[in-house]
C-alpha atoms as a PDB file:
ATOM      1  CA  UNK A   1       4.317  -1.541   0.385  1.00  0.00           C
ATOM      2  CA  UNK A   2       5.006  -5.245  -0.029  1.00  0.00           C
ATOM      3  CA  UNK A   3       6.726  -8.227   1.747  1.00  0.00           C
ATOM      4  CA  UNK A   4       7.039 -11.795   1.038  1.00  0.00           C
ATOM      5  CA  UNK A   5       3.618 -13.364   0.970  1.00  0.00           C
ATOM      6  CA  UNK A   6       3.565 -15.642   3.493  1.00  0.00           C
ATOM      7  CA  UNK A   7       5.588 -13.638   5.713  1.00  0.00           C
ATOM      8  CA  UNK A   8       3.428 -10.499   5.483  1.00  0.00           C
ATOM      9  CA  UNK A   9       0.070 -12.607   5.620  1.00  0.00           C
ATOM     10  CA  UNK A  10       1.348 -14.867   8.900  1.00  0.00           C
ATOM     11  CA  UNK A  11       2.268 -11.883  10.901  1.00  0.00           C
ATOM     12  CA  UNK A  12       1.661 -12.656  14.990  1.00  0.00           C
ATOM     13  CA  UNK A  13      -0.456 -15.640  14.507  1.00  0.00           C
ATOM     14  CA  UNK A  14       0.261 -18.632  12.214  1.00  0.00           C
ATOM     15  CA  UNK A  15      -2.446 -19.062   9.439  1.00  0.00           C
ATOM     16  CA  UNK A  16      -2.198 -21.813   6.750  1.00  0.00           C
ATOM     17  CA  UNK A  17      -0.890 -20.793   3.446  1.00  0.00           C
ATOM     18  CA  UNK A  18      -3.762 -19.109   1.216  1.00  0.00           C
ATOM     19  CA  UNK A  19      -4.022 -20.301  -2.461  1.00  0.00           C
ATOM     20  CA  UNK A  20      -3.423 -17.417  -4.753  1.00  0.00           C
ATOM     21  CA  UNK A  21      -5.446 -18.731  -7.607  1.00  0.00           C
ATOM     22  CA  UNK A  22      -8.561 -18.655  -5.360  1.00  0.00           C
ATOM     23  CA  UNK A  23     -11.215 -18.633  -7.983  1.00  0.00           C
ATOM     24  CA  UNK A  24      -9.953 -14.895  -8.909  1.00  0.00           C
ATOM     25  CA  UNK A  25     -10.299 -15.962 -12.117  1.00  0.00           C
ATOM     26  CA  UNK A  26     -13.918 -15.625 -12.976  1.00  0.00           C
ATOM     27  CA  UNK A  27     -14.061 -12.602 -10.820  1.00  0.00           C
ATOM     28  CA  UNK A  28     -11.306 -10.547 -12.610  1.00  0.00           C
ATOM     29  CA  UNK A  29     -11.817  -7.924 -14.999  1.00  0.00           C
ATOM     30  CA  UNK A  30      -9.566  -5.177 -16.206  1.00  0.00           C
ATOM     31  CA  UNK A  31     -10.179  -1.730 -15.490  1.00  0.00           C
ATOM     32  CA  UNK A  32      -8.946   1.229 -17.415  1.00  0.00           C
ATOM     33  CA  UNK A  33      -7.390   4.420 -15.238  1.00  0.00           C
ATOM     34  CA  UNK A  34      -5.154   6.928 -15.987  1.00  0.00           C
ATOM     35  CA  UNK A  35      -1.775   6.341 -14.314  1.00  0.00           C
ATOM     36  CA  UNK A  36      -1.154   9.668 -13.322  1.00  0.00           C
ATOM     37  CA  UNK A  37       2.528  10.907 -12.264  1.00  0.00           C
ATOM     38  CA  UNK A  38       3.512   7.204 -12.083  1.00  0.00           C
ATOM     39  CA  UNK A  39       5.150   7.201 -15.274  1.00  0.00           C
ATOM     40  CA  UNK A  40       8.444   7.719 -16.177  1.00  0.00           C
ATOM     41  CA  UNK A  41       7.951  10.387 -18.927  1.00  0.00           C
ATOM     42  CA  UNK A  42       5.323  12.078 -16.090  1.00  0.00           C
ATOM     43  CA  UNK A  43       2.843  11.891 -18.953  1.00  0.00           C
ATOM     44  CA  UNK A  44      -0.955  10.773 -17.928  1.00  0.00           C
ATOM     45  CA  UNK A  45      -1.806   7.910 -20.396  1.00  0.00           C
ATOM     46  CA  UNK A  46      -4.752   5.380 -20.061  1.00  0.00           C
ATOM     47  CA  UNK A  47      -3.119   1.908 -19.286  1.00  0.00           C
ATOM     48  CA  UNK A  48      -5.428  -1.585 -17.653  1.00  0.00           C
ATOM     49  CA  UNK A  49      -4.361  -2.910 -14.307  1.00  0.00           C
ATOM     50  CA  UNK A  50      -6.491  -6.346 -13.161  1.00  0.00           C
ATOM     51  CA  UNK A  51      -9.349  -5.709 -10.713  1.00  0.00           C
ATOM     52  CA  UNK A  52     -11.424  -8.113  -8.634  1.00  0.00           C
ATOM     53  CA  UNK A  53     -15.146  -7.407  -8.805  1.00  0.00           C
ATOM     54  CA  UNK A  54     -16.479  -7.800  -5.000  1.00  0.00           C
ATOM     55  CA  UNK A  55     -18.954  -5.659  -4.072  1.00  0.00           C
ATOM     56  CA  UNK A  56     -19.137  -6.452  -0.593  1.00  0.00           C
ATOM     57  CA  UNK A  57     -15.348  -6.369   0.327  1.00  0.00           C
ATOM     58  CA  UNK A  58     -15.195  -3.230  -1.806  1.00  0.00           C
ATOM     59  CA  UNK A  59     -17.642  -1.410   0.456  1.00  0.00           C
ATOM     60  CA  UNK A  60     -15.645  -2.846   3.087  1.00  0.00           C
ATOM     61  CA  UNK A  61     -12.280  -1.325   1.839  1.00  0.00           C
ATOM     62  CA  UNK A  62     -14.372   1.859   1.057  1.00  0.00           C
ATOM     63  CA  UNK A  63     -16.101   2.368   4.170  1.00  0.00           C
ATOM     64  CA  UNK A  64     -12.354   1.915   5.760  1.00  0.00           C
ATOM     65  CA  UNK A  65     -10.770   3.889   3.573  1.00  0.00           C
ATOM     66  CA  UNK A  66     -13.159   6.842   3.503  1.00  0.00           C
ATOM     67  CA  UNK A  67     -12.860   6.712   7.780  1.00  0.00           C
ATOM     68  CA  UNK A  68      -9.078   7.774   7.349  1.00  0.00           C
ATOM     69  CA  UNK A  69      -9.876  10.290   4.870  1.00  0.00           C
ATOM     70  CA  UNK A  70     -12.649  12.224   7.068  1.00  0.00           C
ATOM     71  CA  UNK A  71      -9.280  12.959   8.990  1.00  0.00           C
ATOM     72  CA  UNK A  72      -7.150  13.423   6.133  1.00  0.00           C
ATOM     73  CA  UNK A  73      -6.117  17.275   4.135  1.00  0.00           C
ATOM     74  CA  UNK A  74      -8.238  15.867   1.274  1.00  0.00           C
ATOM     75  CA  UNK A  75     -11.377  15.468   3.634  1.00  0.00           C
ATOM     76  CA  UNK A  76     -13.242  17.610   1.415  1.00  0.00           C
ATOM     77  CA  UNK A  77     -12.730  15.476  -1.389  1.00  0.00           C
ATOM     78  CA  UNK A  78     -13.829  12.756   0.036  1.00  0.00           C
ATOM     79  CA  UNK A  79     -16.793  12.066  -2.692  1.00  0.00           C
ATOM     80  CA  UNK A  80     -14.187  11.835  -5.025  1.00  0.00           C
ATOM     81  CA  UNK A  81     -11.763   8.779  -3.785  1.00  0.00           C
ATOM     82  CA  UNK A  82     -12.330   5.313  -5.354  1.00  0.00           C
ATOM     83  CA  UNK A  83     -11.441   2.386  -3.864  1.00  0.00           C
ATOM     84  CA  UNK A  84     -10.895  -0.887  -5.783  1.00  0.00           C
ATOM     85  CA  UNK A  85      -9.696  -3.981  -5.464  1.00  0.00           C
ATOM     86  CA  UNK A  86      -6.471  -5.190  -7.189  1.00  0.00           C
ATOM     87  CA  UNK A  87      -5.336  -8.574  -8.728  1.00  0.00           C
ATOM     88  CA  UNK A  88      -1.746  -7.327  -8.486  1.00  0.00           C
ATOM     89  CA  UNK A  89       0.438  -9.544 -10.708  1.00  0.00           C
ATOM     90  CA  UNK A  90       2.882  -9.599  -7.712  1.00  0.00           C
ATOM     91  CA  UNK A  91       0.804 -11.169  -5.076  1.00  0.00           C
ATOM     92  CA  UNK A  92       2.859  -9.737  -1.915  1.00  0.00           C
ATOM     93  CA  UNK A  93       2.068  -6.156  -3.283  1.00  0.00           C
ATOM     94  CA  UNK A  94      -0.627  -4.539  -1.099  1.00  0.00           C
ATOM     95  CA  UNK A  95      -1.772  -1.333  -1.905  1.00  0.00           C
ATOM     96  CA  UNK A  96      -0.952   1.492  -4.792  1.00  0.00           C
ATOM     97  CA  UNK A  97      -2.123   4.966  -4.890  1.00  0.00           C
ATOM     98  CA  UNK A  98      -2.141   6.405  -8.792  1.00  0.00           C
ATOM     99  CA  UNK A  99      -2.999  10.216  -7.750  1.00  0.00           C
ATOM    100  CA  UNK A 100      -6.421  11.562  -8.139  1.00  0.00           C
ATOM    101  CA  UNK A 101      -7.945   9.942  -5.317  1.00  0.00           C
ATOM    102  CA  UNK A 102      -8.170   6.471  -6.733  1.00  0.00           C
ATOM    103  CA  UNK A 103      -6.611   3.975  -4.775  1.00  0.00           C
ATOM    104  CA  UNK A 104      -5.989  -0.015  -5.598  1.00  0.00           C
ATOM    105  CA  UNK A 105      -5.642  -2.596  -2.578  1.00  0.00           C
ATOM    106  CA  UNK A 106      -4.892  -5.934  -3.072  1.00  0.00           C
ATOM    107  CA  UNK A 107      -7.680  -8.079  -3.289  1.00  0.00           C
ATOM    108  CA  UNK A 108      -6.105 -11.011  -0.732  1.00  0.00           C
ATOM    109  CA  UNK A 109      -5.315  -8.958   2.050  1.00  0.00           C
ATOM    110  CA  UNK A 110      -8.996  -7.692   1.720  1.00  0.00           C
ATOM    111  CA  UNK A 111     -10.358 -10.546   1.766  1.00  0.00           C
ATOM    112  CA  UNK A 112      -8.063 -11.534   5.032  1.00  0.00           C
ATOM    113  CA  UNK A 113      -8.907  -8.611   6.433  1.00  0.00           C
ATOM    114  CA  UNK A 114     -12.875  -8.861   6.230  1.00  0.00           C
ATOM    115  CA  UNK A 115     -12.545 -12.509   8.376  1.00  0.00           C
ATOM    116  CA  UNK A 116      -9.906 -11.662  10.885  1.00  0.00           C
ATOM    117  CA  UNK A 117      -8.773  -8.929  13.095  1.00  0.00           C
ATOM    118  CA  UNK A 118      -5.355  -9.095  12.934  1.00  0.00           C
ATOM    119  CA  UNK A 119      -5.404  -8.430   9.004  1.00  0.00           C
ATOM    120  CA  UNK A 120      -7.705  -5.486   9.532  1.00  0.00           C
ATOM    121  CA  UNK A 121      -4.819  -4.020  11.169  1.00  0.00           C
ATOM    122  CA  UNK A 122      -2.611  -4.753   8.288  1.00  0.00           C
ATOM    123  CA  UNK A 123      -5.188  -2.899   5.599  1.00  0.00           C
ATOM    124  CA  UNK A 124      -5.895  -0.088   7.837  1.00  0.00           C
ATOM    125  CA  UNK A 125      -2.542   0.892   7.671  1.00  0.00           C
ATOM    126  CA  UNK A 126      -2.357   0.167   3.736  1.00  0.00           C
ATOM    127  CA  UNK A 127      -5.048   2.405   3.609  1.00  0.00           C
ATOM    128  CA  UNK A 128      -3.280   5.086   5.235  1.00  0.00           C
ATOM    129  CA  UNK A 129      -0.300   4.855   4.196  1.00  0.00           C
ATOM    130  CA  UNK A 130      -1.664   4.988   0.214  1.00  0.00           C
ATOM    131  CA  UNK A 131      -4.271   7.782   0.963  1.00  0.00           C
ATOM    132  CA  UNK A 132      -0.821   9.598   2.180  1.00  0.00           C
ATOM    133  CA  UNK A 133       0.463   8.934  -0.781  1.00  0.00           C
ATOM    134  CA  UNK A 134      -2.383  10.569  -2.833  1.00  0.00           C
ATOM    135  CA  UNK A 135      -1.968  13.505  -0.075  1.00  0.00           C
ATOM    136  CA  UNK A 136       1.475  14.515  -0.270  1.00  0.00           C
ATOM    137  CA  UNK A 137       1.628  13.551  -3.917  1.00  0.00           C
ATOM    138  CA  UNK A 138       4.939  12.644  -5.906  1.00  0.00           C
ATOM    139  CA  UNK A 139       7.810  13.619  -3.911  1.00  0.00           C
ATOM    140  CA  UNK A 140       6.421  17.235  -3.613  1.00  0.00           C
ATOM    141  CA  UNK A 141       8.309  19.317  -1.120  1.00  0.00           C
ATOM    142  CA  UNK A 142      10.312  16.029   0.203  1.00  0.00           C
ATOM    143  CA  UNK A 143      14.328  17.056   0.137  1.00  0.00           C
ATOM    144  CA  UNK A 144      16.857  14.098  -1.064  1.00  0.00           C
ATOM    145  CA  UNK A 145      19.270  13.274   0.963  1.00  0.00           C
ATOM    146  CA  UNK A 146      21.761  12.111  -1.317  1.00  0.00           C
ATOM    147  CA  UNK A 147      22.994   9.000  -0.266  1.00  0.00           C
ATOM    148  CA  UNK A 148      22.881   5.426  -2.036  1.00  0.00           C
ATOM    149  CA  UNK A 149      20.499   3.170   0.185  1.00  0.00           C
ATOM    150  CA  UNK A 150      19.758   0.458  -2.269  1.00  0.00           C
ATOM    151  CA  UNK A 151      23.084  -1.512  -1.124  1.00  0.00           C
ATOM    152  CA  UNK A 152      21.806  -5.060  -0.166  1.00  0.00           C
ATOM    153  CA  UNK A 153      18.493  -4.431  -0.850  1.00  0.00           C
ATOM    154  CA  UNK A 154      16.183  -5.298  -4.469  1.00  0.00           C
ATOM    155  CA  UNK A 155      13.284  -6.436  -5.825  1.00  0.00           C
ATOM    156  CA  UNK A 156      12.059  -2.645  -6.590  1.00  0.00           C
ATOM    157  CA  UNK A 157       8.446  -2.647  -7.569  1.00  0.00           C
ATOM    158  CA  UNK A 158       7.863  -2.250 -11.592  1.00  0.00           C
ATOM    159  CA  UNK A 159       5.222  -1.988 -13.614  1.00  0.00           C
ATOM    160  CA  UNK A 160       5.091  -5.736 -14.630  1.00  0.00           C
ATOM    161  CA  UNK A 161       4.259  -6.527 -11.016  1.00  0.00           C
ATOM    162  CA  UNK A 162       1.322  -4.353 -11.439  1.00  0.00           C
ATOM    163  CA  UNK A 163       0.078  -6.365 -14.154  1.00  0.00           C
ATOM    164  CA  UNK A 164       0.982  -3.462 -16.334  1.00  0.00           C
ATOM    165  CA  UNK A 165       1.755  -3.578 -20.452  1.00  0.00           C
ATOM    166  CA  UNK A 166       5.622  -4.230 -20.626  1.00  0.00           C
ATOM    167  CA  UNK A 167       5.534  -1.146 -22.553  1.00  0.00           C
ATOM    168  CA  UNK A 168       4.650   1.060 -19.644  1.00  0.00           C
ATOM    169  CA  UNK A 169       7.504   2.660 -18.029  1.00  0.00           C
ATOM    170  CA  UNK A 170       6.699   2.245 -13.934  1.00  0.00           C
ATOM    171  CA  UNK A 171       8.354   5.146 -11.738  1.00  0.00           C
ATOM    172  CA  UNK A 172       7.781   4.347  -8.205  1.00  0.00           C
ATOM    173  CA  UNK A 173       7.739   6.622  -4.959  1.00  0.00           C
ATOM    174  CA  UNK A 174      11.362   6.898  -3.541  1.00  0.00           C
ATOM    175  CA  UNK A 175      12.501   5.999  -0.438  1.00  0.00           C
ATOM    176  CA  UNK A 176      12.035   9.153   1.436  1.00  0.00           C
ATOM    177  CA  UNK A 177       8.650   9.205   0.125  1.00  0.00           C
ATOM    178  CA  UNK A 178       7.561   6.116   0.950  1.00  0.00           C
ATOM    179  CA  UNK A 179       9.032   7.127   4.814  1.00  0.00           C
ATOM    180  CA  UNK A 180       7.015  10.653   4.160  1.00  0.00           C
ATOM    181  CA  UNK A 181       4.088   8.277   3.751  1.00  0.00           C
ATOM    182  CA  UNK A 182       4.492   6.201   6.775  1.00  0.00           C
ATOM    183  CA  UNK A 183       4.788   9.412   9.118  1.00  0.00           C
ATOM    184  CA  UNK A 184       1.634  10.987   7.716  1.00  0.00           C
ATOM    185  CA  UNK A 185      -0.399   7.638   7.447  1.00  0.00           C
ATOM    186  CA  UNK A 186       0.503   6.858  11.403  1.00  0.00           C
ATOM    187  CA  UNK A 187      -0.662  10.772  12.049  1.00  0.00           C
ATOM    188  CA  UNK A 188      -4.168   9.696  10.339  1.00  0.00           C
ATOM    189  CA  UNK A 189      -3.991   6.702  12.503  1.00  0.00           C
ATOM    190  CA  UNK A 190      -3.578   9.006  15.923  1.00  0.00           C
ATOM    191  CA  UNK A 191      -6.246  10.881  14.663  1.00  0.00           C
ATOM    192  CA  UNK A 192      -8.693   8.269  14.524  1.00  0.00           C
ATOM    193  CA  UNK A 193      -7.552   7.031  17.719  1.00  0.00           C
ATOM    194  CA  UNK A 194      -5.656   4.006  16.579  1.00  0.00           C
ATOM    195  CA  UNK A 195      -2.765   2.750  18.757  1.00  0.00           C
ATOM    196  CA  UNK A 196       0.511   3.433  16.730  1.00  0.00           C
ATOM    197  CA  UNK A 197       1.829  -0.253  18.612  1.00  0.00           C
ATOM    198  CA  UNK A 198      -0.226  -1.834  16.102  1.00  0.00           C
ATOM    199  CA  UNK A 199       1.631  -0.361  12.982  1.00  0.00           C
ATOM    200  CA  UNK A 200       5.327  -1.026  14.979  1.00  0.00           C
ATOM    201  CA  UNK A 201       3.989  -4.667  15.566  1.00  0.00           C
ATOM    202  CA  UNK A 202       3.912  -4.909  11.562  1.00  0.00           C
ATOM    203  CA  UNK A 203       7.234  -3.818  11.212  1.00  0.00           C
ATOM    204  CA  UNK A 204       8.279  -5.720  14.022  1.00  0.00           C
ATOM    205  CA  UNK A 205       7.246  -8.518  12.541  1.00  0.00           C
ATOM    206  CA  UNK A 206       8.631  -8.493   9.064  1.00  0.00           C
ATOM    207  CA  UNK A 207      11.738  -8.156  10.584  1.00  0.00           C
ATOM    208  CA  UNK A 208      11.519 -11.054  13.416  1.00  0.00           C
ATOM    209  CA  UNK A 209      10.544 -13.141   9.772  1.00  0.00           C
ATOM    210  CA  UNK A 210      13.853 -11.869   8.361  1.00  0.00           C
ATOM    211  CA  UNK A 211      12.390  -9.718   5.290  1.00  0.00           C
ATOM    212  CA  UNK A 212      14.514  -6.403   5.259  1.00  0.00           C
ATOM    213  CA  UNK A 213      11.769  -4.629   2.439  1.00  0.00           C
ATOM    214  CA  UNK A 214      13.234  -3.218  -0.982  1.00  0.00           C
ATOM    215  CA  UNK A 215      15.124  -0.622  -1.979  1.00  0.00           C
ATOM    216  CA  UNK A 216      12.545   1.702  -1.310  1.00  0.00           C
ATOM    217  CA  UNK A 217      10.707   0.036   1.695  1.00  0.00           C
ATOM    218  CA  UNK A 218      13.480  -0.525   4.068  1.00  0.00           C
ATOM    219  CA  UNK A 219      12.050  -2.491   7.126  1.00  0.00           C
ATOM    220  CA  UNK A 220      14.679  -1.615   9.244  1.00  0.00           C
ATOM    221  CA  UNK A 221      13.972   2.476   8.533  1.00  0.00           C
ATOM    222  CA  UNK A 222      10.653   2.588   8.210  1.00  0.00           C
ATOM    223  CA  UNK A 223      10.743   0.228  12.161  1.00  0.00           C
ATOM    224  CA  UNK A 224      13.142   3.190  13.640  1.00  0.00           C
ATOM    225  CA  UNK A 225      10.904   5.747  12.391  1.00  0.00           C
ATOM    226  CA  UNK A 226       7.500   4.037  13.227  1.00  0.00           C
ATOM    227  CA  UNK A 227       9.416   3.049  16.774  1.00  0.00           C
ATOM    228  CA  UNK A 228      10.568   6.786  17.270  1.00  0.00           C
ATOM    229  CA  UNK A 229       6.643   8.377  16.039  1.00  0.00           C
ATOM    230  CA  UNK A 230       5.616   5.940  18.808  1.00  0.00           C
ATOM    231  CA  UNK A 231       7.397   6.737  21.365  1.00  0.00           C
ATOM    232  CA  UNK A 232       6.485  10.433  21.521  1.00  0.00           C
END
């Protein structure tokens, strides 16, 4: 998922603009992981994607994160998900899910998230939405509808944004299963007893700020579906 930066990090209260070089500097290291599924020849192949080394916000995110999986299908792997924190290339990028239970959130919102309330909101449902992802896996078993929706809508997510070797070959989810995502992750969220307003409120947002999402985040869908789950 991702959104303009200071548009996704205002949301319903108005915070002063963060600085993205924030000292991640001497914190960053690079990590080696094995981009499973992600690629556009489908082959596994051992790339490095930036990390922030934070022990205490990592336990955060993991503590989090491993709350949504106790009610997830892959409960039983729960030993086996890693959490880290990302120094995304693209800063408004929050979360990515590479398969395998290893899961990268972006180390900002984090950070945001550990001071104030209204951010936690915003990483639990990154959370959820990318330990969907690494649930329902790539595209299985999601039908296509096919229709064009990338008229008036860009900025698709590659791997460059990731912080990823121009040589790697990025294939993001599509559209339908980013919206697959979104349905399971709010189920996770009902589960745990989490009011579903809070993850329309996000979308609500975005939109009141005038960001309409990508080609395959659509605010506009993903708010009609989130709106619709809701209301049931």
């Amino acid at each position: 998922m991702k959104t303009n930066t200071q548009a996704l990090f205002r949301l319903t209260v108005k915070v002063s603009k963060w600085n993205s070089s924030v000292a991640i500097s001497k914190h960053v290291r690079f990590t080696a992981f094995f981009l499973v599924s992600l690629l556009h020849s489908c082959a596994t192949i051992s790339v490095e994607i930036p990390t922030v080394v934070d022990d205490k916000l990592e336990r955060y995110v993991t503590a989090i994160g491993l709350e949504i999986v106790a009610v997830s299908e892959h409960r039983d792997r729960w030993s086996n998900y890693e959490f880290k924190l990302a120094d995304f290339a693209r800063r408004d990028i929050l979360g990515l899910s590479t398969g395998n239970q290893r899961i990268f959130i972006s180390y900002e919102l984090s950070r945001l998230a550990y001071k104030r309330q209204n951010y936690r909101w915003l990483l639990r449902h990154t959370l959820a939405h990318e330990i969907a992802h690494d649930v329902i896996g790539r595209d299985a078993g999601i039908p296509h509808d096919g229709v064009d929706h990338s008229l008036g809508l860009a900025n698709r997510i590659t791997g460059r944004d990731l912080g990823l070797s121009d040589r790697i070959k990025f294939r993001p989810y599509s559209r339908l299963a980013e919206l697959a995502a979104d349905r399971k992750g709010m189920e996770y969220w009902r589960r745990l007893g989490w009011h579903c307003g809070h993850w329309v409120r996000l979308f609500l947002d975005f939109t009141a700020q005038g960001y309409a999402g990508d080609v395959d985040h659509p605010t506009e869908e993903r708010l009609k579906q989130a709106t619709q789950i809701c209301s049931e």
